[in-house]
Protein backbone atom coordinates (compact mmCIF):
# COMPACT_ATOMS: atom_id res chain seq x y z
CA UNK A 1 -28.74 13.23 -24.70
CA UNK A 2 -29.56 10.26 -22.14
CA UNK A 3 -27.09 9.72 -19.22
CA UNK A 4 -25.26 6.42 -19.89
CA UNK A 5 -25.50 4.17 -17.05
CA UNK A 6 -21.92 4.52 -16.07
CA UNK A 7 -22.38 8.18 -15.17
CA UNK A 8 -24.74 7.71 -12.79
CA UNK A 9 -22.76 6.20 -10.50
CA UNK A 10 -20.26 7.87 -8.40
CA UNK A 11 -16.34 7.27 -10.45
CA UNK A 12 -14.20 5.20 -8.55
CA UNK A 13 -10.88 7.22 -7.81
CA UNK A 14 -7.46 5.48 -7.89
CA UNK A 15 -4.17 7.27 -6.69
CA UNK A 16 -1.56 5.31 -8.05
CA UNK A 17 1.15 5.89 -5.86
CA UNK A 18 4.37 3.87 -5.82
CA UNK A 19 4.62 3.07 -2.10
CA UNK A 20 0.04 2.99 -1.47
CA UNK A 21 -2.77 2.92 -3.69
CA UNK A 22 -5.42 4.68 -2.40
CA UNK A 23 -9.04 4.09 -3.57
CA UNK A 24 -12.71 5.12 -3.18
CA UNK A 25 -15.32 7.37 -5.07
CA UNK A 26 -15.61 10.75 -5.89
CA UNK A 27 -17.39 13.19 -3.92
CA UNK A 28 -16.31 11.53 -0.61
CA UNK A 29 -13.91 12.86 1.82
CA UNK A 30 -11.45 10.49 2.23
CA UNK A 31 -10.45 7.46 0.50
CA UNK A 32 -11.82 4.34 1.51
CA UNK A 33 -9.00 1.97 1.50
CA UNK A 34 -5.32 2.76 1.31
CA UNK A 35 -3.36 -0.26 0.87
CA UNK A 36 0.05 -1.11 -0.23
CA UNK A 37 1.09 -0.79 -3.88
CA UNK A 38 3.28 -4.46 -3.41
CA UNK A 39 2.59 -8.34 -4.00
CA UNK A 40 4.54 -11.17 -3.28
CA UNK A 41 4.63 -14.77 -4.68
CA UNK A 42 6.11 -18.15 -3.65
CA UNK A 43 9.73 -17.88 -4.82
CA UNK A 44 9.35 -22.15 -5.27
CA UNK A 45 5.95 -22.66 -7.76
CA UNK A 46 4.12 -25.76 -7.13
CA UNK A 47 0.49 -26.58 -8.01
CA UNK A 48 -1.25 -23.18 -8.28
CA UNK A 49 0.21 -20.39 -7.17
CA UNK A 50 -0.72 -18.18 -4.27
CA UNK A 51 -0.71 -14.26 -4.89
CA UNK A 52 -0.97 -11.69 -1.93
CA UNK A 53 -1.41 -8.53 -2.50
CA UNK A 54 -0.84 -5.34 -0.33
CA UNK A 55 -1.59 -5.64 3.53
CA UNK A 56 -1.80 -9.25 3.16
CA UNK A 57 2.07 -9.38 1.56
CA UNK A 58 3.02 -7.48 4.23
CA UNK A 59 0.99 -9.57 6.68
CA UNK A 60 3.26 -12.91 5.51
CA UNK A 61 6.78 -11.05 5.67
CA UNK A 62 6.41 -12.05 9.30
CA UNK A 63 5.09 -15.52 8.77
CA UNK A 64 6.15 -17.31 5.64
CA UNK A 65 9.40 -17.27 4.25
CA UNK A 66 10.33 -18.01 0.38
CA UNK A 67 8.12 -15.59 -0.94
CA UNK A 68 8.97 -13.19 -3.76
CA UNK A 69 8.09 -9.43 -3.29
CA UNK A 70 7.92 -7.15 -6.24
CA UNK A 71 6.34 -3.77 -6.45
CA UNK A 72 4.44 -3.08 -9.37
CA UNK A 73 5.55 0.43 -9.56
CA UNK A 74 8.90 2.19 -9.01
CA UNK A 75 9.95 6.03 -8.63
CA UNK A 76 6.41 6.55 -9.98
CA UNK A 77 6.10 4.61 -13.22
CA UNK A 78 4.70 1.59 -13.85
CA UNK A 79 7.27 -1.25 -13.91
CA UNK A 80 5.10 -4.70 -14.18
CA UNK A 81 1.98 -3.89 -15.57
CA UNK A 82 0.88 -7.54 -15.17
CA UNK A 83 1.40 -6.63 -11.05
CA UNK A 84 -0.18 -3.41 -11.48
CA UNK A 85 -3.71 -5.16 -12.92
CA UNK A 86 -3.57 -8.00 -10.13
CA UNK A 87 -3.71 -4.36 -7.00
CA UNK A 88 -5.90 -2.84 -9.48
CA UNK A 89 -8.32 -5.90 -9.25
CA UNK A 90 -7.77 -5.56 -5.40
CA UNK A 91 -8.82 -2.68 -5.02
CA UNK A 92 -11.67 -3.20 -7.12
CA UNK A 93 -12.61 -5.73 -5.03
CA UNK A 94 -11.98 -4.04 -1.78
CA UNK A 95 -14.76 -1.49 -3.28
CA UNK A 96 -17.13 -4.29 -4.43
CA UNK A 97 -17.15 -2.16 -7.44
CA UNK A 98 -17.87 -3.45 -11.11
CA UNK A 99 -14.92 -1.91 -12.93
CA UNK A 100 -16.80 -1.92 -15.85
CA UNK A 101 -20.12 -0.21 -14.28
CA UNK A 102 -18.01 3.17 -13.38
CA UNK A 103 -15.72 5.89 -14.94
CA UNK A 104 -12.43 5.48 -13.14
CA UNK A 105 -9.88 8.62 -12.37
CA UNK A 106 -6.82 7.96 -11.89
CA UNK A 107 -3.40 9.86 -10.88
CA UNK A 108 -0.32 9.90 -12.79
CA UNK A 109 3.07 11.49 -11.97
CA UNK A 110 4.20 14.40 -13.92
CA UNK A 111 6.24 13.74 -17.21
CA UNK A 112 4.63 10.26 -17.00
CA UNK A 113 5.77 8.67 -20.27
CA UNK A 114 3.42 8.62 -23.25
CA UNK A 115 3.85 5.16 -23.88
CA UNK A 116 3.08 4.40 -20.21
CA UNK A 117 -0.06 6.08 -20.39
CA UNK A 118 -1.44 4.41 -23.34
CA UNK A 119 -0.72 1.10 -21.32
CA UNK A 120 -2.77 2.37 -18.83
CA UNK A 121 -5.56 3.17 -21.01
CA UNK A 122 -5.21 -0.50 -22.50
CA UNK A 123 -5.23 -2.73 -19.51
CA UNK A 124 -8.79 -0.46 -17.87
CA UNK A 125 -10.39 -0.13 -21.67
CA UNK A 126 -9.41 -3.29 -22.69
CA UNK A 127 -8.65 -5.84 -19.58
CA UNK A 128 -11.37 -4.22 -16.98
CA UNK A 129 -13.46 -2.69 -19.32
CA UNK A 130 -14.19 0.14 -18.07
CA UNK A 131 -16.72 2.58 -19.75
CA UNK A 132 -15.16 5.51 -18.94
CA UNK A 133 -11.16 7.01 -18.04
CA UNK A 134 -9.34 10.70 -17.07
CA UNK A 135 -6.40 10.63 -15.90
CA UNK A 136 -4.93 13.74 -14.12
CA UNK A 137 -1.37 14.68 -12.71
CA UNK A 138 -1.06 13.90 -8.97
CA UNK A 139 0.70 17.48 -8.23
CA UNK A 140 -2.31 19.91 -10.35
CA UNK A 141 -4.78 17.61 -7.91
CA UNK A 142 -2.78 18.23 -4.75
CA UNK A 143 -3.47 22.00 -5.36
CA UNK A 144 -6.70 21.85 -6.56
CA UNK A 145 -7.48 20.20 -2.71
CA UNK A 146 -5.42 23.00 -1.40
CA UNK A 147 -8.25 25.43 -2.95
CA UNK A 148 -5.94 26.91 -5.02
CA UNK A 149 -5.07 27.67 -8.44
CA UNK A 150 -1.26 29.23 -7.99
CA UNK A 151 1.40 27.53 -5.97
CA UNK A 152 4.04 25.13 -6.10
CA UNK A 153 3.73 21.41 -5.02
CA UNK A 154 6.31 19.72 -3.47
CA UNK A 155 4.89 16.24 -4.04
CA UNK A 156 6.93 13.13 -2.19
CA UNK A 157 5.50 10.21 -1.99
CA UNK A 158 7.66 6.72 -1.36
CA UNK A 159 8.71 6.26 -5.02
CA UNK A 160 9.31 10.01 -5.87
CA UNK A 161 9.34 13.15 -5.44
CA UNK A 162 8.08 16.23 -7.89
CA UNK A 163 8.65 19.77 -7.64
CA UNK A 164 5.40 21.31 -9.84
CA UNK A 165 5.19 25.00 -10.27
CA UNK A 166 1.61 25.88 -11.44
CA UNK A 167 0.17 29.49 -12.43
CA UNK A 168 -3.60 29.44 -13.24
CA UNK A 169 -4.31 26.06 -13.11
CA UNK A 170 -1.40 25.28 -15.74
CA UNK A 171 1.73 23.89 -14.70
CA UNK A 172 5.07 25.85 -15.95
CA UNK A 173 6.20 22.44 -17.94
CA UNK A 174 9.83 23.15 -18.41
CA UNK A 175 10.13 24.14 -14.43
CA UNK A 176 9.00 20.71 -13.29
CA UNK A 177 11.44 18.61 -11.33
CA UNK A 178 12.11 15.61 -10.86
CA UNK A 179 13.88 14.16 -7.21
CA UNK A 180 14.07 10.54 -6.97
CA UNK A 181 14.84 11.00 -3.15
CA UNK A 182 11.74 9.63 -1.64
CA UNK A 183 10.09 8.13 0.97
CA UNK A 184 11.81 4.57 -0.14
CA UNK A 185 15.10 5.92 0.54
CA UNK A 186 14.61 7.49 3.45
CA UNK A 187 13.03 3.87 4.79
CA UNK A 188 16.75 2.56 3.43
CA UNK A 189 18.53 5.32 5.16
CA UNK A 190 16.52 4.31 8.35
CA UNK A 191 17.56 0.64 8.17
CA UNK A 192 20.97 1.97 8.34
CA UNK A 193 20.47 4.20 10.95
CA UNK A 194 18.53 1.47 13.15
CA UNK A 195 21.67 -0.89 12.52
CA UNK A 196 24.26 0.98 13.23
CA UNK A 197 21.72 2.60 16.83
CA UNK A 198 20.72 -1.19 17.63
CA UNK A 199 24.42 -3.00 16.67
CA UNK A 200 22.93 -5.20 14.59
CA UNK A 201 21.53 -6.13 10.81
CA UNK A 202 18.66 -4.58 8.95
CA UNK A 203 18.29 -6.31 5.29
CA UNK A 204 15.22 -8.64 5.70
CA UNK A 205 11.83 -7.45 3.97
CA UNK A 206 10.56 -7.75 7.45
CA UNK A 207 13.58 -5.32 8.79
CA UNK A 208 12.53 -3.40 6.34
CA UNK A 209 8.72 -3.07 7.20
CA UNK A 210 10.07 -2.36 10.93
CA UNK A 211 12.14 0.43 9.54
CA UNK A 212 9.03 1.97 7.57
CA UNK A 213 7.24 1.92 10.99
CA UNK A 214 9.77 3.42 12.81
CA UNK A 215 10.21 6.51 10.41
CA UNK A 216 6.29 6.67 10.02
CA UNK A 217 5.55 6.84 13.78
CA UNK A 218 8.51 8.47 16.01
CA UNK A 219 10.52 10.40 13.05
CA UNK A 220 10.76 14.10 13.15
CA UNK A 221 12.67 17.04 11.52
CA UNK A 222 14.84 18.92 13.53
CA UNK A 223 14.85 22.60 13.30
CA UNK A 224 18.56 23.00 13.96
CA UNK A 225 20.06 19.50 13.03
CA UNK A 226 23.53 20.34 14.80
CA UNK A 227 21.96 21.54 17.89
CA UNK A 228 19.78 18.40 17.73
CA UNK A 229 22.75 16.29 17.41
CA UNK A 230 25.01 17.82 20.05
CA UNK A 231 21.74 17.23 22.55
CA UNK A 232 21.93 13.58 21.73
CA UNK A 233 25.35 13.28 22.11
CA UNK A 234 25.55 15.15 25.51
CA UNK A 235 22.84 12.38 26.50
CA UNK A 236 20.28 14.76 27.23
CA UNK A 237 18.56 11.97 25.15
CA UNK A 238 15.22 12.16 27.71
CA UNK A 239 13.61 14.42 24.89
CA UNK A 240 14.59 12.40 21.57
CA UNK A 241 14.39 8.63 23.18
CA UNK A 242 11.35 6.68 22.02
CA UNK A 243 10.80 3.11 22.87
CA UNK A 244 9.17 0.85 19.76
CA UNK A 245 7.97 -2.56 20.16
CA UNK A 246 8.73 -5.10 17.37
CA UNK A 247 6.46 -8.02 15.81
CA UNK A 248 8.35 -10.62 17.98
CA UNK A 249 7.75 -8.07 21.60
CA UNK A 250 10.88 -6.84 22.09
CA UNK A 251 10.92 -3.18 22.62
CA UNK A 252 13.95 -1.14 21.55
CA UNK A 253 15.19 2.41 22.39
CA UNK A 254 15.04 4.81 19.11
CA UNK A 255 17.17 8.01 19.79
CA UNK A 256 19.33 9.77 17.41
CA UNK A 257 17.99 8.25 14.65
CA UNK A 258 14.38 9.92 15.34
CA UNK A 259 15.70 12.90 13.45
CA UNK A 260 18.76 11.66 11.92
CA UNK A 261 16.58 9.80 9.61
CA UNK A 262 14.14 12.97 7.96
CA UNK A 263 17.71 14.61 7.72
CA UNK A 264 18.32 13.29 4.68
CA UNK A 265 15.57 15.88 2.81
CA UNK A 266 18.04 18.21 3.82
CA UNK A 267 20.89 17.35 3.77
CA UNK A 268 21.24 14.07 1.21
CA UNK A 269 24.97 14.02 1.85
CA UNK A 270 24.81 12.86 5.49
CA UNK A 271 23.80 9.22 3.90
CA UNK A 272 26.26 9.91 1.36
CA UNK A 273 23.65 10.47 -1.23
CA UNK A 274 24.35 12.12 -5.02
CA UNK A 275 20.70 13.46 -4.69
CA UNK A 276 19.88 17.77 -4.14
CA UNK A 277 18.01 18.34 -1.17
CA UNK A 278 14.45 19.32 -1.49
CA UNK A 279 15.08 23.38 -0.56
CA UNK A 280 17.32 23.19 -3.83
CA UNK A 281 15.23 21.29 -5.92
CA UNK A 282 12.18 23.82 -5.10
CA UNK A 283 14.06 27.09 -5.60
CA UNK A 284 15.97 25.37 -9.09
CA UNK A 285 12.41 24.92 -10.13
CA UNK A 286 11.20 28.47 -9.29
CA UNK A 287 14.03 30.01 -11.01
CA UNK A 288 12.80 28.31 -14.17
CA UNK A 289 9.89 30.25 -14.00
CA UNK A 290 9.30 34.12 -15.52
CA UNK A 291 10.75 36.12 -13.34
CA UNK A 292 7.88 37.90 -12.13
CA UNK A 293 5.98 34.70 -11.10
CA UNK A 294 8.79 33.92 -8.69
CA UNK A 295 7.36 35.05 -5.23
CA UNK A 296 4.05 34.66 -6.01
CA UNK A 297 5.42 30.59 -6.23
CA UNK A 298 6.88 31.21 -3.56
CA UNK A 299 4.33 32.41 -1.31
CA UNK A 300 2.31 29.41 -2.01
CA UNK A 301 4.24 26.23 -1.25
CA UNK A 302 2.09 23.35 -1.18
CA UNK A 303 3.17 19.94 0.81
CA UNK A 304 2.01 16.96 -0.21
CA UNK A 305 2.22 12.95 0.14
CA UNK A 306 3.41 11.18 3.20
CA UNK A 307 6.61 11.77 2.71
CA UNK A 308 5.84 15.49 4.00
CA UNK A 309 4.24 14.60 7.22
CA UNK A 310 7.45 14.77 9.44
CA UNK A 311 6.59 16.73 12.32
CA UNK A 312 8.39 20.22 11.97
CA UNK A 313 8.77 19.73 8.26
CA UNK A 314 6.55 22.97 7.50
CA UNK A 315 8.44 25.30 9.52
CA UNK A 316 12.19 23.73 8.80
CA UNK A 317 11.41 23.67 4.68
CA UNK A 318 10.58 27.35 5.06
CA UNK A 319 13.37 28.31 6.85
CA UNK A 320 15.72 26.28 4.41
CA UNK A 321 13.73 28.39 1.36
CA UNK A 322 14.17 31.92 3.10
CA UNK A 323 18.11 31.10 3.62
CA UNK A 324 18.29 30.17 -0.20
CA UNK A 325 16.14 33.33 -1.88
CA UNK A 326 16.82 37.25 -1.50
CA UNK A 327 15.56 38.76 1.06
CA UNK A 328 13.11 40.56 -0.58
CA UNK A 329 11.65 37.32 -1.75
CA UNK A 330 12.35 35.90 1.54
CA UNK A 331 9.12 37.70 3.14
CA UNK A 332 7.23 36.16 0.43
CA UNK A 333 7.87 32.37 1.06
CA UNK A 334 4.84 30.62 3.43
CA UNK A 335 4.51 26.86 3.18
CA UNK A 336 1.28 24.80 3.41
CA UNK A 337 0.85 22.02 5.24
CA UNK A 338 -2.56 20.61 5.28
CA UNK A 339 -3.34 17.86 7.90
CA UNK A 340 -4.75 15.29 5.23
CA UNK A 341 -1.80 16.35 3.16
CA UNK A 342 -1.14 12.56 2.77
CA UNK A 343 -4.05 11.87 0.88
CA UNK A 344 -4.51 15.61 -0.68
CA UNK A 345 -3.97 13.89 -4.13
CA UNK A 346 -6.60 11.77 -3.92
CA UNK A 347 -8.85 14.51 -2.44
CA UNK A 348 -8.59 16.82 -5.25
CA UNK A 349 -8.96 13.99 -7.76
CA UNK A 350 -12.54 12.84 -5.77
CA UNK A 351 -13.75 16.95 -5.79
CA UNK A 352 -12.87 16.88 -9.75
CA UNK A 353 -14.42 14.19 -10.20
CA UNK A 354 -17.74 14.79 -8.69
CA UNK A 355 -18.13 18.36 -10.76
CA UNK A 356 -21.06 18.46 -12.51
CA UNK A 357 -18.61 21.04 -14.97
CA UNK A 358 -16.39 17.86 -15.29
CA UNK A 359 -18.59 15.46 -16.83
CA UNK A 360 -17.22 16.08 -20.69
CA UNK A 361 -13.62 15.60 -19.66
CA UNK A 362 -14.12 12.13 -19.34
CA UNK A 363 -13.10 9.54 -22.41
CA UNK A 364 -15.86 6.91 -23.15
CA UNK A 365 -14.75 3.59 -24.15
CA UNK A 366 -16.50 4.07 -27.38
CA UNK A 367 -13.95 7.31 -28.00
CA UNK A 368 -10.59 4.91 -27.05
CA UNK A 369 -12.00 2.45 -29.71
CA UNK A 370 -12.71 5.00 -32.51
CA UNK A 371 -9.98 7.13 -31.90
CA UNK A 372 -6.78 4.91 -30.45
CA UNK A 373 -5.10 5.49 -27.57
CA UNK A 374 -3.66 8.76 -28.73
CA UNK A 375 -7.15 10.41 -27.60
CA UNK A 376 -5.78 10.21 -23.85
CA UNK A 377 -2.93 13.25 -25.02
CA UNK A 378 -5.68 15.28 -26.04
CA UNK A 379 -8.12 14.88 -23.85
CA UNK A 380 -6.09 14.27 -20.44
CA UNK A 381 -3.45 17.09 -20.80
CA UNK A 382 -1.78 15.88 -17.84
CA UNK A 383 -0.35 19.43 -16.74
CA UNK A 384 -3.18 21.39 -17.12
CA UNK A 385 -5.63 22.15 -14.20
CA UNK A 386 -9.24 21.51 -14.96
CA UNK A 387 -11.20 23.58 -13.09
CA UNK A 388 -14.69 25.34 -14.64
């Protein structure tokens, strides 16, 4: 059987996440672009109408106002799927690729729903043509970059955050969870925080953006919040103060807020939050699974998404776990923490992709058409690890 042209050619890769799409091709390292997963549009429509999309709707928070922002996706489902094909076509372009020249992988979150999925399949069969799809949970591919085939993924992106247990290569489906603390709220928590440090407003888009940058670049966890706070309060504040300079040049003072801010994992109730912390969430969802799968989850807990990349979050999350479980158990539990853990999903999906092994897995256009889009629930079992 000949090669059709599409497989020659390296698949394009798409992590869909709510917050950043990150794109390239698989077999590569790292993804080529990572923009983010937003556009924005004149509020006030006259003659034809200007769409940004990503790092250039973020670029005119700053310098235009009356725009409309809207992100295409939210707590990891696809809200406006007329958005989501306008960043699609972005990054598309961004690649110079020819959607319809490629296969195209992309990431979904776990539980994604069916009808969601066979939108997907539409607008890439049927609106970019492309010749070939798979489509592969986010969490399985986070682990397969990890080099593993056992663990549990604490996934938390900006939209959401998924607890996935997974025992050779198959994800234990009814232990799944769900947390729709993320890295969006923790950006709202740190507008709060920043207004109540700085005495004054945060509720502009561009506030906002500051906010993101704040968390992103001088946020860390503390190991013993309490003992963190009573340093900042005694004004020992030499070792938390951080000075950030904003769009317009004026530099502010960050303290408190520094670690105030990641608390929230933790503890949601400090911002008055209805959500479990992430220590709960994971051990709920390992005491779902068979008993006597329980440590070996435990001794393999996998961080991913930027949402994770908190400086002392490693070492804090598996001190909160060993509090929580027996202490038998409690020698067990070791958490992973990757340096490219922010783009770990894409990683995996770019290694799966470029398998030799993996080259029936994916669905030709010509299979969509004969078969309907049901053909994506049999052939892209979302929660099972494809590995041969």
């Amino acid at each position: 059987m000949n090669s059709a042209p599409w497989d020659e050619e390296p698949a394009v890769i798409l992590d869909n996440g709510s917050g950043n799409i990150k794109c390239g091709f698989a077999g590569e390292e790292v993804p080529r672009f990572v923009f983010p997963n937003i556009i924005a549009t004149p509020k006030q429509r006259q003659g034809p109408t200007p769409v940004y999309v990503g790092d250039d709707a973020l670029a005119h928070t700053h310098t235009e106002r009356g725009l409309r922002y809207s992100h295409p996706m939210a707590h990891g489902i696809v809200s406006d799927w007329d958005a989501m094909a306008r960043v699609w076509t972005h990054a598309y372009d961004a690649l110079r690729a020819d959607p319809a020249a490629q296969a195209v992988l992309l990431t979904e979150a776990p539980h994604n729903p069916t009808q969601h999925r066979e939108q997907m399949a539409a607008v890439l069969f049927e609106h970019f043509a492309v010749p070939a799809l798979q489509v592969q949970i986010q969490a399985v591919l986070a682990l397969y970059a990890a080099g593993r085939t056992d663990g549990l993924v604490l996934d938390s992106g900006d939209g959401v955050t998924h607890v996935v247990p997974i025992v050779e290569g198959h994800a234990v489906t009814p232990a799944v969870r769900r947390l729709e603390l993320a890295g969006r709220e923790v950006t709202e928590w740190m507008m709060e925080l920043l207004s109540d440090e700085l005495q004054r407003p945060f509720t502009t888009s561009a506030d906002r953006e500051v906010a993101r940058m704040v968390k992103e670049r001088l946020c860390y966890v503390a190991q013993s919040f309490e003992e963190e706070l009573e340093k900042a309060e005694a004004q020992e504040t030499s070792t938390t103060a951080e000075s950030f300079t904003l769009p317009d040049g004026e530099t502010i003072k960050i303290t408190r807020s520094r670690f105030c801010c990641p608390e929230i994992l933790f503890t949601p109730a400090i911002a008055e939050k209805p959500y479990e912390s992430i220590q709960r969430t994971i051990v709920d969802s390992v005491e779902a699974c068979p008993i006597d799968l329980r440590r070996r989850l435990l001794n393999n807990v996998v961080l991913s998404g930027g949402n994770t990349m908190f400086g002392g979050m490693q070492q804090r999350l598996e001190n909160e776990l060993k509090e929580l479980v027996n202490k038998r158990a409690a020698e067990d539990v070791h958490v992973v923490a990757a340096n490219e853990r922010k783009f770990s999903v894409w990683i995996g999906a770019a290694i799966l992709g470029s398998l030799t092994s993996f080259s029936s897995e994916w669905i030709t256009k010509q299979e969509y058409e004969e078969n309907g889009p049901s053909i994506l629930h049999k052939r892209c079992d979302s929660l099972a690890f494809v590995s041969k």
